[in-house]
PDB file of N, CA and C in Angstrom:
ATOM      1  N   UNK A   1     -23.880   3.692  19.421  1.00  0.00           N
ATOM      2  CA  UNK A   1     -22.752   4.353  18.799  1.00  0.00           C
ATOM      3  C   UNK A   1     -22.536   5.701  19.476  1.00  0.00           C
ATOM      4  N   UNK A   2     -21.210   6.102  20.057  1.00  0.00           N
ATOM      5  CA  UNK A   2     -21.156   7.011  20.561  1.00  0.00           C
ATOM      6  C   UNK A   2     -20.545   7.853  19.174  1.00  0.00           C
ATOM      7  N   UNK A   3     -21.053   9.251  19.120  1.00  0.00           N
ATOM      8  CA  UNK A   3     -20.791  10.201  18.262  1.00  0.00           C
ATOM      9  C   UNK A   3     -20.003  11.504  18.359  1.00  0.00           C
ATOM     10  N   UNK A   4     -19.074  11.747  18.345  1.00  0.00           N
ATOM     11  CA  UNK A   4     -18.225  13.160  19.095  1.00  0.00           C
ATOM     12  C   UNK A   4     -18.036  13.823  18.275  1.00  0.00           C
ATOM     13  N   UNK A   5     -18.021  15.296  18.216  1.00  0.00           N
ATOM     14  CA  UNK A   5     -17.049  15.979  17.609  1.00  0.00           C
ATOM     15  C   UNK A   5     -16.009  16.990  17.830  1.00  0.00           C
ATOM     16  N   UNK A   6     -14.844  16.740  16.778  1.00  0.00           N
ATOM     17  CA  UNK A   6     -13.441  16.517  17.203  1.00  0.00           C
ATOM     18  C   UNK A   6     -12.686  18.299  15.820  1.00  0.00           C
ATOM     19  N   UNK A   7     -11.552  18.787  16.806  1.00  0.00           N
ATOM     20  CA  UNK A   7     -11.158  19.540  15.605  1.00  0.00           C
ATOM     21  C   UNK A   7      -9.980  19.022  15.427  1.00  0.00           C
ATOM     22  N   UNK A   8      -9.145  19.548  14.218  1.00  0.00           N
ATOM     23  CA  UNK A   8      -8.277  19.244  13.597  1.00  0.00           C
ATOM     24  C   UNK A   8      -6.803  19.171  15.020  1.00  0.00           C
ATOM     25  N   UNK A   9      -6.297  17.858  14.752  1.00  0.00           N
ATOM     26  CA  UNK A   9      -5.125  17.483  16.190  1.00  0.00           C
ATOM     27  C   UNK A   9      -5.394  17.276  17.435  1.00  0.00           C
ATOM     28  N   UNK A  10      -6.955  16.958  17.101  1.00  0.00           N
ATOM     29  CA  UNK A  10      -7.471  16.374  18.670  1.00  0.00           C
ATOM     30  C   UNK A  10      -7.620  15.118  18.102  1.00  0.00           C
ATOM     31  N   UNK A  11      -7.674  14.330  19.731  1.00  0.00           N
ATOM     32  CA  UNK A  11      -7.348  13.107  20.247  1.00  0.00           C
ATOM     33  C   UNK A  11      -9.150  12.468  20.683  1.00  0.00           C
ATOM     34  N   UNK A  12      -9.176  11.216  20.351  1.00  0.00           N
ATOM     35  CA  UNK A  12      -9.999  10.290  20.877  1.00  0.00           C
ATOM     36  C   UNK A  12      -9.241   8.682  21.518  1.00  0.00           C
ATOM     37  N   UNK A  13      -9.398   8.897  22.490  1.00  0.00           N
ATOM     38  CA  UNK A  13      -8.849   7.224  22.980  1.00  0.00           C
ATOM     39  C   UNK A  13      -9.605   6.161  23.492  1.00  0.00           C
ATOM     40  N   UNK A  14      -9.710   5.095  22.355  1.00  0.00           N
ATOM     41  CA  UNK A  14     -10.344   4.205  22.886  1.00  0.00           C
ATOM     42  C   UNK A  14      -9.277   2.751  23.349  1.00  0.00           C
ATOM     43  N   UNK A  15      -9.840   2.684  24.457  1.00  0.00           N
ATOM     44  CA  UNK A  15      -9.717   1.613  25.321  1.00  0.00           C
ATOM     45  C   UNK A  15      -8.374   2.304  26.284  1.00  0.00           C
ATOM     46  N   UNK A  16      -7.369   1.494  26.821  1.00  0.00           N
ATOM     47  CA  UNK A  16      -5.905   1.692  26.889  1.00  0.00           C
ATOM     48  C   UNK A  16      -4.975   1.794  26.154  1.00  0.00           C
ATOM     49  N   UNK A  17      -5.180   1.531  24.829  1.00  0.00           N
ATOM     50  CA  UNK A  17      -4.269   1.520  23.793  1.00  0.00           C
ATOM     51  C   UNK A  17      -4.225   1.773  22.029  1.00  0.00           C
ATOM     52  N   UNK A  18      -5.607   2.651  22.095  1.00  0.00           N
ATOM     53  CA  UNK A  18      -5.657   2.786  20.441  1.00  0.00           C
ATOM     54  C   UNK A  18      -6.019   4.053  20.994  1.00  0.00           C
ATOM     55  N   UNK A  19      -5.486   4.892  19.753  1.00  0.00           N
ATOM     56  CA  UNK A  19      -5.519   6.476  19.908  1.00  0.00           C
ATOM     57  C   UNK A  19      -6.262   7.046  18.365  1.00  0.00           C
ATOM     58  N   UNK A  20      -7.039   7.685  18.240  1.00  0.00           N
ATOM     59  CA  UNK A  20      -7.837   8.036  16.827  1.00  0.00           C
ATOM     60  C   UNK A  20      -7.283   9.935  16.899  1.00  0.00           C
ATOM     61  N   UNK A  21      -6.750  10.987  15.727  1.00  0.00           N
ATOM     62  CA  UNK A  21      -6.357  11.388  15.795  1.00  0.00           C
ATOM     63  C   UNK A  21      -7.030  12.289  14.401  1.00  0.00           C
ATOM     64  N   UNK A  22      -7.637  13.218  14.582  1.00  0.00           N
ATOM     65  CA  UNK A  22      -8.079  14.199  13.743  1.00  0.00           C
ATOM     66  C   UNK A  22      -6.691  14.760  13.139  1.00  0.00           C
ATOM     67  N   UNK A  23      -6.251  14.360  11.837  1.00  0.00           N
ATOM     68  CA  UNK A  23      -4.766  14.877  11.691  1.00  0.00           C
ATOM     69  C   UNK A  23      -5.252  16.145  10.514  1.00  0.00           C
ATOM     70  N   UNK A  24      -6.327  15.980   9.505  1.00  0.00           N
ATOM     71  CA  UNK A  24      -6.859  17.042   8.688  1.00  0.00           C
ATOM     72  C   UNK A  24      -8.292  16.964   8.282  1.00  0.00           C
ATOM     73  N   UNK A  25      -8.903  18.295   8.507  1.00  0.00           N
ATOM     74  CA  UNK A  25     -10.479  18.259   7.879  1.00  0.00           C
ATOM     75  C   UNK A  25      -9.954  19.557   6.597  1.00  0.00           C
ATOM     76  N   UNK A  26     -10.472  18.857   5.644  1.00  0.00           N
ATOM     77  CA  UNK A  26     -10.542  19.326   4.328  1.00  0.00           C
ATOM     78  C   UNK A  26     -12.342  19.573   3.752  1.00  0.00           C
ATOM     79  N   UNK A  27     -12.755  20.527   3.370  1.00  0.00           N
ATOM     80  CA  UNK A  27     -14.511  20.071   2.706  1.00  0.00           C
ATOM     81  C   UNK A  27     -14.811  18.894   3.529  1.00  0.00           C
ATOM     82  N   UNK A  28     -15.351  18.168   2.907  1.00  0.00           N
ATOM     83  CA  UNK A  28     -15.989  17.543   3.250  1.00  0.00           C
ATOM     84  C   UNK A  28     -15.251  15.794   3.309  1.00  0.00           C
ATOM     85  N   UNK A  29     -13.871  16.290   3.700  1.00  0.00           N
ATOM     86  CA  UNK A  29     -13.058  14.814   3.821  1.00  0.00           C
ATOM     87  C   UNK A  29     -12.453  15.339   5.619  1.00  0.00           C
ATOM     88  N   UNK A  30     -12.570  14.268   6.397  1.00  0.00           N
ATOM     89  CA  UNK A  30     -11.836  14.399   7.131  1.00  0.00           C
ATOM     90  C   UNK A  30     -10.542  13.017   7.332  1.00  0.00           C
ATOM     91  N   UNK A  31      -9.252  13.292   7.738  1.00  0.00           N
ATOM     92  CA  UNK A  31      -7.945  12.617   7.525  1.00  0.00           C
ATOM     93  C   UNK A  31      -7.545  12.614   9.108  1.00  0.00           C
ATOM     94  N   UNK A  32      -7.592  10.811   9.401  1.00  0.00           N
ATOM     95  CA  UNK A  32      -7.342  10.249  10.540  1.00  0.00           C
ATOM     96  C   UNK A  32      -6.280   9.577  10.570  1.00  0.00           C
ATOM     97  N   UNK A  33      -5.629   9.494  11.705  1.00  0.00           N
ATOM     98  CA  UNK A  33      -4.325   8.769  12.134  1.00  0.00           C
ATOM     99  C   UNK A  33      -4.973   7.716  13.123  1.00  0.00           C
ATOM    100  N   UNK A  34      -4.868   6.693  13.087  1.00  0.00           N
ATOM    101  CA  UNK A  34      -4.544   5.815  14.230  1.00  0.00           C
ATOM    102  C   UNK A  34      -3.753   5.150  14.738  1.00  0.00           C
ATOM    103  N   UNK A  35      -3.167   5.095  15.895  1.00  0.00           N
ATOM    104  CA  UNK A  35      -2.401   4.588  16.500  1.00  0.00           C
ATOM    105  C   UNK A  35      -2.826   3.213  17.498  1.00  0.00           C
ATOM    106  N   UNK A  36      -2.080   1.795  17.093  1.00  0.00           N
ATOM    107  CA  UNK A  36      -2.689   1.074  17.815  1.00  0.00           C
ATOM    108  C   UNK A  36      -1.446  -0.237  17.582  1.00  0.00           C
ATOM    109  N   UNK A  37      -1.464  -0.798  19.096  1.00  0.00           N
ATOM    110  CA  UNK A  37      -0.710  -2.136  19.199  1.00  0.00           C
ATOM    111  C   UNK A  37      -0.413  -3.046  17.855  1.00  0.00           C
ATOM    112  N   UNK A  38       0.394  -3.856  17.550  1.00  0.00           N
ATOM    113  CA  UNK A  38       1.018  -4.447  16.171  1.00  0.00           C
ATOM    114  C   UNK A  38      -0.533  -5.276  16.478  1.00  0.00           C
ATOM    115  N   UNK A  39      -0.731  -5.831  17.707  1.00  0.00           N
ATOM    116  CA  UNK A  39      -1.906  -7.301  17.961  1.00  0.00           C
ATOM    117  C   UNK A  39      -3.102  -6.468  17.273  1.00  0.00           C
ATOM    118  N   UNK A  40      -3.673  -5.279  17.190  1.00  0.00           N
ATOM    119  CA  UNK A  40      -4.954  -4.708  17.068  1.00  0.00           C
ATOM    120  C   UNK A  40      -4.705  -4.377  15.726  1.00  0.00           C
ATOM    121  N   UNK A  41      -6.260  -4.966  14.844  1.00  0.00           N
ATOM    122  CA  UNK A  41      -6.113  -5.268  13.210  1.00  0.00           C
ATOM    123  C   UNK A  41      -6.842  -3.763  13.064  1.00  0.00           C
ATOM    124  N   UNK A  42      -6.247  -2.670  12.375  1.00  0.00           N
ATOM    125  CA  UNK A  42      -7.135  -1.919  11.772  1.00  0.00           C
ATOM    126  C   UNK A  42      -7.168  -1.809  10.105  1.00  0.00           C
ATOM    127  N   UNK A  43      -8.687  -2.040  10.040  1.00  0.00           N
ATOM    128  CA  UNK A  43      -9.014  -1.950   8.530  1.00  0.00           C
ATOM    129  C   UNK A  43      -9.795  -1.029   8.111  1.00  0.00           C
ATOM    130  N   UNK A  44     -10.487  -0.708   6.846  1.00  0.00           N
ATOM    131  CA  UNK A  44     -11.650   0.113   6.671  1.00  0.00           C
ATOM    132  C   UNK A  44     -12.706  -1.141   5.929  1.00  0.00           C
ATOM    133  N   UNK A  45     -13.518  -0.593   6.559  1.00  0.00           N
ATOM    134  CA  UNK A  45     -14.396  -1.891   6.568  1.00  0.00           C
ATOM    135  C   UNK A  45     -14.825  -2.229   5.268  1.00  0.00           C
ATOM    136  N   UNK A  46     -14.878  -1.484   3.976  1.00  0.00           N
ATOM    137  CA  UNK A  46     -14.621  -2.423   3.067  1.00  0.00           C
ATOM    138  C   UNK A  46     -13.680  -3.552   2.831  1.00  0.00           C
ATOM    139  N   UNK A  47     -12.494  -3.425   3.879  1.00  0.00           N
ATOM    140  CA  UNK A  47     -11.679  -4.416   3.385  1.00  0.00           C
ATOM    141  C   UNK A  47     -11.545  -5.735   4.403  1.00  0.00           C
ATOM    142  N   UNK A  48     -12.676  -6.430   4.351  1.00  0.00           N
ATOM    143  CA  UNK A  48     -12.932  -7.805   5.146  1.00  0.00           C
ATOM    144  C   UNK A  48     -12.100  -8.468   4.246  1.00  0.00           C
ATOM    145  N   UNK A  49     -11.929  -9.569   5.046  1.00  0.00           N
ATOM    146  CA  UNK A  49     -11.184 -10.876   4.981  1.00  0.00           C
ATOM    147  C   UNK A  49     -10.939 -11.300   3.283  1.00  0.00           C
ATOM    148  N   UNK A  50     -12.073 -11.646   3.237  1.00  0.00           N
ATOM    149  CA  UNK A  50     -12.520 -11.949   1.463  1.00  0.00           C
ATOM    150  C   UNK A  50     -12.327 -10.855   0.837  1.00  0.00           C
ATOM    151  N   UNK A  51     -12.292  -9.877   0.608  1.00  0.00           N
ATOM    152  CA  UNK A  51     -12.088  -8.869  -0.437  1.00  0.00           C
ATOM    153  C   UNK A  51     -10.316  -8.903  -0.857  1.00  0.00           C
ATOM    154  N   UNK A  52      -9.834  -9.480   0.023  1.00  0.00           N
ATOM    155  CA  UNK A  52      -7.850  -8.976   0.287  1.00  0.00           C
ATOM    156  C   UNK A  52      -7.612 -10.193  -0.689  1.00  0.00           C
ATOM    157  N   UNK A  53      -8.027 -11.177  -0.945  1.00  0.00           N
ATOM    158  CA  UNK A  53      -7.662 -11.861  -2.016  1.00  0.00           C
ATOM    159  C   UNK A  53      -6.366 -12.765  -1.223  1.00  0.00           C
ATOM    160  N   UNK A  54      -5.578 -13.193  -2.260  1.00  0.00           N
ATOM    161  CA  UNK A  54      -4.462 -13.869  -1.855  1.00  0.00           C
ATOM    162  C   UNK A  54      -3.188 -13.484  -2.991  1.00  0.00           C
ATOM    163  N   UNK A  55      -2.622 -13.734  -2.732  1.00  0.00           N
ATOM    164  CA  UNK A  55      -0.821 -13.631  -3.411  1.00  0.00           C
ATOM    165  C   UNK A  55      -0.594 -15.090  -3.821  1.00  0.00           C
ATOM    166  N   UNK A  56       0.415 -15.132  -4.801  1.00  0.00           N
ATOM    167  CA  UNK A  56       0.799 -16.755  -5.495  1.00  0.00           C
ATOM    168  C   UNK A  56       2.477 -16.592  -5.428  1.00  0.00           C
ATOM    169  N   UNK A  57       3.021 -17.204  -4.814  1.00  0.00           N
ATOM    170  CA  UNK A  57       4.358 -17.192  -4.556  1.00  0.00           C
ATOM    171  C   UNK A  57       5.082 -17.735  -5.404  1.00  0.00           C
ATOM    172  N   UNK A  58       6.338 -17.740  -5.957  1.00  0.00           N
ATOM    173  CA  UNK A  58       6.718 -18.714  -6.098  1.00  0.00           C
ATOM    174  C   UNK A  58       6.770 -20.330  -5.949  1.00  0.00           C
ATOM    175  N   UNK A  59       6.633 -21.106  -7.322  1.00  0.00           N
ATOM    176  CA  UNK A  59       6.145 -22.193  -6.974  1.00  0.00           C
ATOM    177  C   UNK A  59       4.817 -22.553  -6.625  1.00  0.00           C
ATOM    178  N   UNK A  60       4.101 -21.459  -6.765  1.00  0.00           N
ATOM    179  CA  UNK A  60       2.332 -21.822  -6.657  1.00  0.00           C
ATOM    180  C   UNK A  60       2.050 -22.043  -5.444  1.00  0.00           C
ATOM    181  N   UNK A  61       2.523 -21.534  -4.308  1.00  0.00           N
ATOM    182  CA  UNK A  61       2.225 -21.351  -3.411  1.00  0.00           C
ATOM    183  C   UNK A  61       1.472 -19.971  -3.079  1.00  0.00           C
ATOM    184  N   UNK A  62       0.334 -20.152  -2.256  1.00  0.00           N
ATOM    185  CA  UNK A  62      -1.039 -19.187  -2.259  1.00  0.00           C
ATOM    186  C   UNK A  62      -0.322 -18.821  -1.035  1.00  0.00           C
ATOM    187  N   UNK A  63      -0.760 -17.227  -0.761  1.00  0.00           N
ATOM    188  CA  UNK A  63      -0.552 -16.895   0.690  1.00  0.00           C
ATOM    189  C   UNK A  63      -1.857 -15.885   1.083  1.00  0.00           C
ATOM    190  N   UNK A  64      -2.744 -16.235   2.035  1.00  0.00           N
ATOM    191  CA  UNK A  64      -3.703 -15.140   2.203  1.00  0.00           C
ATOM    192  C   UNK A  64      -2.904 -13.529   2.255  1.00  0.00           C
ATOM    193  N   UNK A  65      -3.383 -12.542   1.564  1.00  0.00           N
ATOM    194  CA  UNK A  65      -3.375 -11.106   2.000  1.00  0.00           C
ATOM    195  C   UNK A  65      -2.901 -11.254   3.500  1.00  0.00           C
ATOM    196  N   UNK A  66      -4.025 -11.070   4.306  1.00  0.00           N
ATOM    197  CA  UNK A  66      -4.002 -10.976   5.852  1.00  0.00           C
ATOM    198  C   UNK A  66      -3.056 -11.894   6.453  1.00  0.00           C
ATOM    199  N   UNK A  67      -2.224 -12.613   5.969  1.00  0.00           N
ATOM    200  CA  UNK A  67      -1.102 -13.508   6.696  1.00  0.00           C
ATOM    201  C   UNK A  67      -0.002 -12.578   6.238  1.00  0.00           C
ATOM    202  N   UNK A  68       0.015 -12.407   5.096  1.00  0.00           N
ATOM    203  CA  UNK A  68       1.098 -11.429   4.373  1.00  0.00           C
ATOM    204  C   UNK A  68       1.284 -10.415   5.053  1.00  0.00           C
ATOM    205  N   UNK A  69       0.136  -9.734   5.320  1.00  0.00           N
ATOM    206  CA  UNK A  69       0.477  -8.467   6.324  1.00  0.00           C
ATOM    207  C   UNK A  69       0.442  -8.536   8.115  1.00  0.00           C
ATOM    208  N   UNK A  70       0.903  -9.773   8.381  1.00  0.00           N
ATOM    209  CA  UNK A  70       1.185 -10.453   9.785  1.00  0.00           C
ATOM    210  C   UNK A  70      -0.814 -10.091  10.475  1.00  0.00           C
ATOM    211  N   UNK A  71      -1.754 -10.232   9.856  1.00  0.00           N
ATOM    212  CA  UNK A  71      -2.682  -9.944  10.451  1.00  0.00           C
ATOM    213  C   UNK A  71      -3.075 -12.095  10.875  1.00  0.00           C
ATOM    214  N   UNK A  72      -3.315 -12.506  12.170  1.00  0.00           N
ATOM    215  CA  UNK A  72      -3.919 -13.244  12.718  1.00  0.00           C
ATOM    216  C   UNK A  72      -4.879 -14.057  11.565  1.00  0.00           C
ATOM    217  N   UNK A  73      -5.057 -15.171  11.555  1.00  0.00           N
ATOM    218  CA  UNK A  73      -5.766 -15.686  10.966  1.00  0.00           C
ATOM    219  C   UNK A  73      -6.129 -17.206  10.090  1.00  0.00           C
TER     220      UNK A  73
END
């Protein structure tokens, strides 16, 4: 794990195309922006696959969370 530290409106870029963005440090919260391609899924890792549940449509039709929000799957 690489570990950096960053002040408030600085930039981390990983890869070619996702940008991580110190937008506010408050106490002991710090508030990130990321910027990244529609294809690249960002979550917070409590929220795996199974936790997002599903939606019931009209007519009883189920729709995963993660399809709902155009995420791959």
């Amino acid at each position: 794990m690489l570990v950096l530290s960053r002040k408030q409106n600085e930039r981390i870029r990983v890869g070619e195309s996702v940008v991580v963005t110190v937008v506010r440090v408050s106490g002991d919260k710090v508030r990130i922006g990321i910027e990244a391609p529609p294809n690249v899924r960002v979550l917070r890792d409590e929220l795996d696959d199974d936790s997002l549940g599903t939606v019931t449509l009209e007519g009883g039709v189920e729709l995963p969370i993660p399809r709902l929000l155009g995420f791959a799957g």
